[in-house]
C-alpha atoms as a PDB file:
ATOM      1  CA  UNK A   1      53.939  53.308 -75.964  1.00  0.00           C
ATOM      2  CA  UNK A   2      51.654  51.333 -78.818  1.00  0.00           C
ATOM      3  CA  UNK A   3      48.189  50.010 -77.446  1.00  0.00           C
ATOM      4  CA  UNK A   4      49.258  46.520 -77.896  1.00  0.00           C
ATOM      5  CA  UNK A   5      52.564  47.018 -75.857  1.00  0.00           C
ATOM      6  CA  UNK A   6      50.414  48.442 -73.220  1.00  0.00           C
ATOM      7  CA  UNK A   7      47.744  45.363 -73.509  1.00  0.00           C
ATOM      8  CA  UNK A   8      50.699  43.326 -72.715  1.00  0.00           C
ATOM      9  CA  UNK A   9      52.563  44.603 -69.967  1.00  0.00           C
ATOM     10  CA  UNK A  10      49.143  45.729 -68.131  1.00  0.00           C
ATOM     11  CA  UNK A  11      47.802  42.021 -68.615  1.00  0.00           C
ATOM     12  CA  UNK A  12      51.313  40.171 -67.816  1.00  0.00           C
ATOM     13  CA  UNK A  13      51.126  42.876 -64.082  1.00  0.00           C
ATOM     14  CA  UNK A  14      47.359  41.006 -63.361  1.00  0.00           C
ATOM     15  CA  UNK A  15      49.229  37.923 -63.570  1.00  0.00           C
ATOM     16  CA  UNK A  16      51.918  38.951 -61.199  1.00  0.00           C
ATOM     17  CA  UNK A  17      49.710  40.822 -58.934  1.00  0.00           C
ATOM     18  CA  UNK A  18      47.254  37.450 -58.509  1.00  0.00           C
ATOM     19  CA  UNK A  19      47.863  35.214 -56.027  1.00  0.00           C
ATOM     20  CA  UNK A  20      45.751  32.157 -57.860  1.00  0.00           C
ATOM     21  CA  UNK A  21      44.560  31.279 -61.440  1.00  0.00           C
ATOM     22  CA  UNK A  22      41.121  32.341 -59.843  1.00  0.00           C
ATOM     23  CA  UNK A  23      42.161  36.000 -58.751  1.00  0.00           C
ATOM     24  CA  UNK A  24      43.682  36.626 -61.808  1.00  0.00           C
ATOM     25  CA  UNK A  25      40.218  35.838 -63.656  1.00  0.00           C
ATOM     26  CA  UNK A  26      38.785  38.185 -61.386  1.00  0.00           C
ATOM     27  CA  UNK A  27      41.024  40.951 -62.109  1.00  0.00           C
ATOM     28  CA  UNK A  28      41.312  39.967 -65.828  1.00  0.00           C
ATOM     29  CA  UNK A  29      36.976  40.302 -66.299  1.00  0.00           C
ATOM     30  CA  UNK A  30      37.663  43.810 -64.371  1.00  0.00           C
ATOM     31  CA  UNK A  31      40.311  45.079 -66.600  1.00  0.00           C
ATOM     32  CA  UNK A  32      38.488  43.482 -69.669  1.00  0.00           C
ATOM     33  CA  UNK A  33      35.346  45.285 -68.902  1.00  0.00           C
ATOM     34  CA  UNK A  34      36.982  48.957 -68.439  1.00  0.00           C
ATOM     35  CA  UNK A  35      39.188  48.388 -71.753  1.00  0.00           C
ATOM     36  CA  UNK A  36      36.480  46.996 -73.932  1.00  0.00           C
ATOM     37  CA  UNK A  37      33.927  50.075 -72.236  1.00  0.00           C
ATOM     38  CA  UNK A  38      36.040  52.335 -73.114  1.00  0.00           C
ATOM     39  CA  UNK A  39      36.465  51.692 -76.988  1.00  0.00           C
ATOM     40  CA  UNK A  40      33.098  50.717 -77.386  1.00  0.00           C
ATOM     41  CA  UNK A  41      31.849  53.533 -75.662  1.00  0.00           C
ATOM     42  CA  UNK A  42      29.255  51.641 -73.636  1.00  0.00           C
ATOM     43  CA  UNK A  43      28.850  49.977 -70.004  1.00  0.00           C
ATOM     44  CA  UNK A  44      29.873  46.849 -70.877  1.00  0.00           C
ATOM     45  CA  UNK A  45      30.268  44.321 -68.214  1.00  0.00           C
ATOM     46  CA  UNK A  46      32.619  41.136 -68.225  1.00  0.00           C
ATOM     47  CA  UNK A  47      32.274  37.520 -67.597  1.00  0.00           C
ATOM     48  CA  UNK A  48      35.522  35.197 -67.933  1.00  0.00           C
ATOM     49  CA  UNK A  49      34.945  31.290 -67.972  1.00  0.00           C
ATOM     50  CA  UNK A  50      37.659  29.033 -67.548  1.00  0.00           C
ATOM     51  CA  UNK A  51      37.649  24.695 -68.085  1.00  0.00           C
ATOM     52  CA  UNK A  52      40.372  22.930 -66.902  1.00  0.00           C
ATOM     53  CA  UNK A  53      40.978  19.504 -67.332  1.00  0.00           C
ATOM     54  CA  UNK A  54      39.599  16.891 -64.234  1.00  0.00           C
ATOM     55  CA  UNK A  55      38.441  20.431 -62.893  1.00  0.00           C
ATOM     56  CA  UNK A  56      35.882  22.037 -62.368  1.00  0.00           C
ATOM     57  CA  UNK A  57      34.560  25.073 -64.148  1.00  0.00           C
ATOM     58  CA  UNK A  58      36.312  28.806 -62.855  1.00  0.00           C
ATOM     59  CA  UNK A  59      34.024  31.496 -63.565  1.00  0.00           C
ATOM     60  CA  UNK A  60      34.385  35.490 -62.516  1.00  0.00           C
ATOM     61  CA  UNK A  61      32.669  38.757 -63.778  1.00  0.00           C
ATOM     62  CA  UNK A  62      33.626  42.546 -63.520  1.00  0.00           C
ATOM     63  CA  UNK A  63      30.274  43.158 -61.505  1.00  0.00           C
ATOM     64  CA  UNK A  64      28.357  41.129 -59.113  1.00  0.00           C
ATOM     65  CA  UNK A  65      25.910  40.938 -62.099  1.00  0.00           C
ATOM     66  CA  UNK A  66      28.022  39.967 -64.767  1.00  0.00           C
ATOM     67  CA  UNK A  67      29.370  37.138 -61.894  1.00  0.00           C
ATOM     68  CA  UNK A  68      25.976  35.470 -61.437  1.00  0.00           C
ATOM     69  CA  UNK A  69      25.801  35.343 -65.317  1.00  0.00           C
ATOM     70  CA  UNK A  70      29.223  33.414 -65.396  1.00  0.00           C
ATOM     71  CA  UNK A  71      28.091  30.779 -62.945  1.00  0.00           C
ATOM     72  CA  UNK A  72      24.132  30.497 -64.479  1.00  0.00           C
ATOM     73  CA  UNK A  73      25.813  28.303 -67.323  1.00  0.00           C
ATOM     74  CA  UNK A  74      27.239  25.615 -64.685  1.00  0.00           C
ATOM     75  CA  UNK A  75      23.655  25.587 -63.696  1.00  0.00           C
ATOM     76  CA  UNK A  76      21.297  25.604 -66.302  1.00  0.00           C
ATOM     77  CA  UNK A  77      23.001  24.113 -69.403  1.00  0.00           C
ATOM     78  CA  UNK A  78      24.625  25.854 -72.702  1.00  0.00           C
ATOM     79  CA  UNK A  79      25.153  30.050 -73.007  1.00  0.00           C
ATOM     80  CA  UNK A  80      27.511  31.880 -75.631  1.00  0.00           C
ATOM     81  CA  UNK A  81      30.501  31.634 -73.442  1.00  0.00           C
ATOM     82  CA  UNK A  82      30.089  27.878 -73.386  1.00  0.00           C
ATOM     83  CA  UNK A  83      29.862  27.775 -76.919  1.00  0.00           C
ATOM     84  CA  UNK A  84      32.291  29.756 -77.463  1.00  0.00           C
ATOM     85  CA  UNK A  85      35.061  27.982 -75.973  1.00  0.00           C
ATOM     86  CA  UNK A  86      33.252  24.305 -76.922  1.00  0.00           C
ATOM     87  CA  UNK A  87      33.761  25.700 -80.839  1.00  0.00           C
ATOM     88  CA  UNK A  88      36.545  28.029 -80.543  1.00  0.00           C
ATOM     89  CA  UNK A  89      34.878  30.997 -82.284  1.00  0.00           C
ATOM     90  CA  UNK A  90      33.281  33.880 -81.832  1.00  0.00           C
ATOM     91  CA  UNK A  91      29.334  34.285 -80.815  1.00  0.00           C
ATOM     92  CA  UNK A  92      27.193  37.655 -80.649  1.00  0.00           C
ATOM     93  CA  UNK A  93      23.725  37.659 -79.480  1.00  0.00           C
ATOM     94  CA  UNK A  94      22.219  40.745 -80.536  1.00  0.00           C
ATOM     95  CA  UNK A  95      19.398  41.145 -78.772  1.00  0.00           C
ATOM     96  CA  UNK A  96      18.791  38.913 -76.231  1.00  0.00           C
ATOM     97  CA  UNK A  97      15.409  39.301 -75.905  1.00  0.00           C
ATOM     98  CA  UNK A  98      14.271  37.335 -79.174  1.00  0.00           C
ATOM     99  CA  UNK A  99      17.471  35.348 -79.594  1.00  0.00           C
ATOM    100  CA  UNK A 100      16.066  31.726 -80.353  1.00  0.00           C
ATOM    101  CA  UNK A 101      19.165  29.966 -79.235  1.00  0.00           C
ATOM    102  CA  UNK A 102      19.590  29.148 -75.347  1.00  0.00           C
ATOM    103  CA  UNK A 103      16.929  30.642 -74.326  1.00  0.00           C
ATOM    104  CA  UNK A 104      17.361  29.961 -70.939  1.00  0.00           C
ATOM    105  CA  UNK A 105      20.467  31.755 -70.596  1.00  0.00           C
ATOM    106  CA  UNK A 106      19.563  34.793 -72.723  1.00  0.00           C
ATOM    107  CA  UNK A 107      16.262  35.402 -70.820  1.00  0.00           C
ATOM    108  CA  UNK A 108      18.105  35.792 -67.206  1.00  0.00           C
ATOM    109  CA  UNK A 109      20.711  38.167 -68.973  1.00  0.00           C
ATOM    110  CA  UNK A 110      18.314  40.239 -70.575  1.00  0.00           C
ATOM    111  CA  UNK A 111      16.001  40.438 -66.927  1.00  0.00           C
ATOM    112  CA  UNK A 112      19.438  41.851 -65.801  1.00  0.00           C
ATOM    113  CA  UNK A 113      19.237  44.593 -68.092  1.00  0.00           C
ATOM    114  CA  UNK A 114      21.483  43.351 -70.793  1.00  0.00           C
ATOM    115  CA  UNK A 115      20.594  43.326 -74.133  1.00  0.00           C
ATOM    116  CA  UNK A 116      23.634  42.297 -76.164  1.00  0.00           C
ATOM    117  CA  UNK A 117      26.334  39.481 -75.622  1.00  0.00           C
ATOM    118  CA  UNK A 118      29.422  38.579 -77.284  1.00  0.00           C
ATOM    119  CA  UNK A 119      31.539  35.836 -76.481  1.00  0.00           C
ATOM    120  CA  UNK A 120      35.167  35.264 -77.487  1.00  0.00           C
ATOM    121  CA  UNK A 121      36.625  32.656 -77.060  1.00  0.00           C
ATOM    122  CA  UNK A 122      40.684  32.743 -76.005  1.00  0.00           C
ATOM    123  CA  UNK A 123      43.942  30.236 -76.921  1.00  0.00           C
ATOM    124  CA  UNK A 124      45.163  28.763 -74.189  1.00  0.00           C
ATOM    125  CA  UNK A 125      47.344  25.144 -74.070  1.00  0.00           C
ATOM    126  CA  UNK A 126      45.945  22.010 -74.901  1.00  0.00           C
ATOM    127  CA  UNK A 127      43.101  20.613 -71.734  1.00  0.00           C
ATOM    128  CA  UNK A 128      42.713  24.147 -70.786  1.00  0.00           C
ATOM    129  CA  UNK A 129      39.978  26.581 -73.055  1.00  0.00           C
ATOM    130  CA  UNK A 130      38.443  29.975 -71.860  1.00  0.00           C
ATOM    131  CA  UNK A 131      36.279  32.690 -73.548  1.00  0.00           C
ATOM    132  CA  UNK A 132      35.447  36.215 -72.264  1.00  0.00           C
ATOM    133  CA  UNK A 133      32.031  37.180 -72.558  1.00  0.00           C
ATOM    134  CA  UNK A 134      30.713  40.930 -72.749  1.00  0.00           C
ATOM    135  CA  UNK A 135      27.264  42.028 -72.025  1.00  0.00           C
ATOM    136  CA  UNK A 136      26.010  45.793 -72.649  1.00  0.00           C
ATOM    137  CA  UNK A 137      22.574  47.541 -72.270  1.00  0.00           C
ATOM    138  CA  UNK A 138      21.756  48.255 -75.785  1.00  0.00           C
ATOM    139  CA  UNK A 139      20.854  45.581 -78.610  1.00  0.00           C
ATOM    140  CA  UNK A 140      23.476  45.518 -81.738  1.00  0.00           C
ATOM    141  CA  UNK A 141      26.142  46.920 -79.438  1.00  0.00           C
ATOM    142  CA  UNK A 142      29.000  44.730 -80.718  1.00  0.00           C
ATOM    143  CA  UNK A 143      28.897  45.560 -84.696  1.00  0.00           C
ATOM    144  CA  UNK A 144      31.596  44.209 -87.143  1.00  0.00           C
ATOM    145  CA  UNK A 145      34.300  47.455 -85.793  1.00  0.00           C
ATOM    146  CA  UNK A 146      33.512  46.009 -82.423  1.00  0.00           C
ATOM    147  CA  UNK A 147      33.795  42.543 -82.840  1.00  0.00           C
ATOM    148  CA  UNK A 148      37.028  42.842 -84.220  1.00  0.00           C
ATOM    149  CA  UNK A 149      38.132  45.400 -81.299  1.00  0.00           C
ATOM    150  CA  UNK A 150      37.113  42.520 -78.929  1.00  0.00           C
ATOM    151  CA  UNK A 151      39.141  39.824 -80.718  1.00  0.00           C
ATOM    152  CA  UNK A 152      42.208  41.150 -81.019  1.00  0.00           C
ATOM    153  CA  UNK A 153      41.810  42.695 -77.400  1.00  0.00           C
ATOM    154  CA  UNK A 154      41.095  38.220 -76.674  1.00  0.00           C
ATOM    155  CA  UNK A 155      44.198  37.311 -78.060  1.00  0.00           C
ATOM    156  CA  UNK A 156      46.034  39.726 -75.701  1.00  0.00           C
ATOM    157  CA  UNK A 157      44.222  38.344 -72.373  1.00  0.00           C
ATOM    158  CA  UNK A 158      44.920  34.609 -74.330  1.00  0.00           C
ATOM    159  CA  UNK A 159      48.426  34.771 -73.217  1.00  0.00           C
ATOM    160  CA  UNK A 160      47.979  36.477 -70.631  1.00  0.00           C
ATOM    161  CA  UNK A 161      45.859  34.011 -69.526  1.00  0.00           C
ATOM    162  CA  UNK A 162      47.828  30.931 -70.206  1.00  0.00           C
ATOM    163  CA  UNK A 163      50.610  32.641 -68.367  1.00  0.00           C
ATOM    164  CA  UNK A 164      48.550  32.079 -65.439  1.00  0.00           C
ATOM    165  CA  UNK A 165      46.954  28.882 -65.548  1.00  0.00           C
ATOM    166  CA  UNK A 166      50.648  27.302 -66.427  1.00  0.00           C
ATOM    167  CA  UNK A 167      51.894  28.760 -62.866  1.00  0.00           C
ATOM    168  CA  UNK A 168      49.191  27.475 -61.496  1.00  0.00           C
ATOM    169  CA  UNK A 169      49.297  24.498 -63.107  1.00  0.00           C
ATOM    170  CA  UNK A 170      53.209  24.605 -61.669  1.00  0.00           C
ATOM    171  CA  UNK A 171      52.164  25.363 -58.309  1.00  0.00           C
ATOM    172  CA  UNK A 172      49.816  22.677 -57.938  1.00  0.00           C
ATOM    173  CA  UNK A 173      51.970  20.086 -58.985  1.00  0.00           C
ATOM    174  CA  UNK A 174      54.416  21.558 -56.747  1.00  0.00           C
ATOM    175  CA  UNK A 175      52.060  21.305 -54.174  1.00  0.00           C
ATOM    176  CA  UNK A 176      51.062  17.354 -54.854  1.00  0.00           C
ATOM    177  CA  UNK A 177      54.545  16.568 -54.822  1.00  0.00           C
ATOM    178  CA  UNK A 178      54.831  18.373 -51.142  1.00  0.00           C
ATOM    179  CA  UNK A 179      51.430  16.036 -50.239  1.00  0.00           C
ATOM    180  CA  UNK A 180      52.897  13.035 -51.465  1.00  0.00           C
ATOM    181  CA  UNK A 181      56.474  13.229 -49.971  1.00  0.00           C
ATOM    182  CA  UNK A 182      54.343  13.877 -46.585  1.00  0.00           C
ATOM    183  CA  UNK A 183      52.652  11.092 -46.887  1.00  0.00           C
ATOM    184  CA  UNK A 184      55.354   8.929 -47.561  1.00  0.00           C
ATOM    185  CA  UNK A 185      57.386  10.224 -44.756  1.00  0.00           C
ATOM    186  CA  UNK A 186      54.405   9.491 -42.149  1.00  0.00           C
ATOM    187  CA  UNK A 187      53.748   6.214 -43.814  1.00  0.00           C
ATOM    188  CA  UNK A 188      57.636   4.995 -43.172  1.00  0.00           C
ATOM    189  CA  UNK A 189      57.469   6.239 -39.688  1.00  0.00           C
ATOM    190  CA  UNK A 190      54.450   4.322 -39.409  1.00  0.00           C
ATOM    191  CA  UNK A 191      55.782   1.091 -40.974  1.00  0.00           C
ATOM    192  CA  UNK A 192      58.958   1.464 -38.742  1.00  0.00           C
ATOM    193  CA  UNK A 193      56.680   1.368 -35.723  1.00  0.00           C
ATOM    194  CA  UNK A 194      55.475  -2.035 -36.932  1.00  0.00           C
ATOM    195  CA  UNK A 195      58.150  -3.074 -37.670  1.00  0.00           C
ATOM    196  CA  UNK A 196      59.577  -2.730 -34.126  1.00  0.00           C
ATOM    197  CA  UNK A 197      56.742  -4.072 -32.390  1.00  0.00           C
ATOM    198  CA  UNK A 198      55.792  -6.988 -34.406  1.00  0.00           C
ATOM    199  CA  UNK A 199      59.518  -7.797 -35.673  1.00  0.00           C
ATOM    200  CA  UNK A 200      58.137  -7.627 -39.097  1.00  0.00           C
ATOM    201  CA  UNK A 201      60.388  -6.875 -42.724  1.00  0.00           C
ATOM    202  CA  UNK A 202      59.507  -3.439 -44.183  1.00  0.00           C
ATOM    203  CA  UNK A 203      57.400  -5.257 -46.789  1.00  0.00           C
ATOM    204  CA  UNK A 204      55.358  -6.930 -43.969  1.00  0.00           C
ATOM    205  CA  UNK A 205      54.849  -3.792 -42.090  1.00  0.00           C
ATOM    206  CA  UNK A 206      53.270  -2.107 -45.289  1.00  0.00           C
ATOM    207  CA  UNK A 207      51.077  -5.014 -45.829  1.00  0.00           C
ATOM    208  CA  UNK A 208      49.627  -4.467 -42.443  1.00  0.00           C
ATOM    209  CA  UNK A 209      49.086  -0.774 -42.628  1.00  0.00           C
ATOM    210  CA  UNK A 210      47.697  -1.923 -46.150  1.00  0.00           C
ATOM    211  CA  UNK A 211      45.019  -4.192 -44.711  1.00  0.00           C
ATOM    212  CA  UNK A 212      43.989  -2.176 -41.881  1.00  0.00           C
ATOM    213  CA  UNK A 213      43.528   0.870 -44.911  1.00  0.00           C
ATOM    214  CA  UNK A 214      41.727  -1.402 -47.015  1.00  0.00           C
ATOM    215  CA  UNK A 215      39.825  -3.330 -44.018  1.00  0.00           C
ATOM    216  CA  UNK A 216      38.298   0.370 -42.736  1.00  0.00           C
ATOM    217  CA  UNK A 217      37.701   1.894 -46.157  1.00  0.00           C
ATOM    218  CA  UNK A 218      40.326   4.772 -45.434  1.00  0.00           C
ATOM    219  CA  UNK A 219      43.274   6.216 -47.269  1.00  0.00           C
ATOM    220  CA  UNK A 220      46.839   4.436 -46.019  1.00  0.00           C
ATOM    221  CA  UNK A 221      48.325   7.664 -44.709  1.00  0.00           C
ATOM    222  CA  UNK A 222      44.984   8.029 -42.247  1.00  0.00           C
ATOM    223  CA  UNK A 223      46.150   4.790 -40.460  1.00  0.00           C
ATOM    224  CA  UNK A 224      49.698   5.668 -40.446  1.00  0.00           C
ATOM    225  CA  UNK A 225      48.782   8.835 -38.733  1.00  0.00           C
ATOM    226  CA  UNK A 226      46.690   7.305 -36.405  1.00  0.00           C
ATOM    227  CA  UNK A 227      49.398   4.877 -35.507  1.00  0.00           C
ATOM    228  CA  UNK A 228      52.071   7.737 -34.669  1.00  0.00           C
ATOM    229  CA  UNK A 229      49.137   9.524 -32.595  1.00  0.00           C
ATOM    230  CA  UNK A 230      48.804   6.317 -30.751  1.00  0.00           C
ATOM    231  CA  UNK A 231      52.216   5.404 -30.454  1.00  0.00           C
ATOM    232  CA  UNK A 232      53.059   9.401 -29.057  1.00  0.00           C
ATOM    233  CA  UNK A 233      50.234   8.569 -26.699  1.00  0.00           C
ATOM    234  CA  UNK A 234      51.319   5.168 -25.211  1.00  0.00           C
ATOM    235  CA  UNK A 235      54.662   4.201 -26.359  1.00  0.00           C
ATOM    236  CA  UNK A 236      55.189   0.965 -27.165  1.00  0.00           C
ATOM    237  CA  UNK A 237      51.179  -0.150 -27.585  1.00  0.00           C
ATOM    238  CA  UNK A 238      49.476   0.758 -30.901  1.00  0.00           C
ATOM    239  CA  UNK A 239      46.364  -1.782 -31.539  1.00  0.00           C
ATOM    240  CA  UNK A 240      44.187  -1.487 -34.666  1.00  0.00           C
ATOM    241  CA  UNK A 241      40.454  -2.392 -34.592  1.00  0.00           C
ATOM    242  CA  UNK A 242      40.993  -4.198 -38.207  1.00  0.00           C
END
């Protein structure tokens, strides 16, 4: 079997064997970190950053290490990773020890013993980016051989990676549609009820529940459940405090 077949089926079972977009990242920085150690001959350690639009930032690591240096970013400001998906290209931090750019960042990696970073970033769907970033012991670790190992390795995890995040994608909209069809059921139970005991139309009934939502600063299907609470309580007497 050729490498890149091998890439591809190993990365597509991750996918399969993940429950969430998050577990996959975790087992994705895991794999990403033996694979690239291996051709690069050197300890390397993996962070994987993921932004998701109206959510927030997803960040795993290979190591606990390699973890913390995922999440510092969300924390403290700009790192390679950041940039790397921001810009959609490729940064390498030599030595992080006199690396002038965020110095911040580069200053807690090389404290944990890491003195080289690269940062790829990977193609994923439009309102979605992602970049895998490697850190390893030595300075100059990732030469021009390397970098190119880790790039074409990146476009592997890419879809791989986009895989994932459109299930999950999927799954949450599958799950907002479940939340929203409960809350319409519970909210025409509730009307119903008013319905009954005020001798109200539907539209009357919703303009109730509506006020006593709007009157109390709480979402319309909190009332409604309160009301069938109530009214499995006490049948037939269900009084708001509007």
């Amino acid at each position: 079997m050729k490498l890149g077949q091998y890439l591809a089926e190993r990365l597509q079972d991750l996918v399969l064997e993940s429950a969430d977009v998050a577990g996959f990242l975790g087992k994705l920085s895991e794999f990403s970190s033996g694979f690239i150690g291996k051709a690069s001959g050197l300890p390397v350690q993996c962070g994987v950053t993921l932004v998701r639009n109206r959510r927030s930032v997803t960040a795993a690591g290979s190591t606990p290490a390699a973890r913390l240096l995922a999440d510092f970013p969300q924390a403290h400001g700009q790192s390679p990773g950041l940039e790397a998906l921001r810009a959609g290209s490729t940064v390498s931090v030599p030595d992080t020890r006199f690396d002038p750019r965020w110095r911040r960042y580069n200053l807690a990696v090389a404290q944990a013993g890491q003195r080289s970073i690269l940062a790829v970033p990977l193609a994923l769907d439009q309102g979605a980016a992602a970049a895998l970033t490697f850190f390893a012991p030595e300075t100059d670790a990732f030469d021009e051989e390397g970098i190119v190992i880790c790039e074409a390795y990146a476009a592997k995890a890419g879809k791989a990676l986009r895989l994932a995040v459109r299930i999950g994608a999927s799954k949450d909209l599958n799950e907002d549609l479940l939340e929203a069809m409960k809350s319409r059921t519970t909210i025409n139970l509730a009307s119903g009820i008013v319905m009954g005991q005020s001798r109200c139309s539907q539209a009357e009934a919703f303009a109730i529940l509506t006020k006593v939502s709007n009157n109390r600063n709480v979402k319309l299907r909190v009332v409604a459940e309160e009301l069938l609470r109530n009214f499995d309580k006490v049948p037939g007497i269900t009084r708001f405090d509007n």
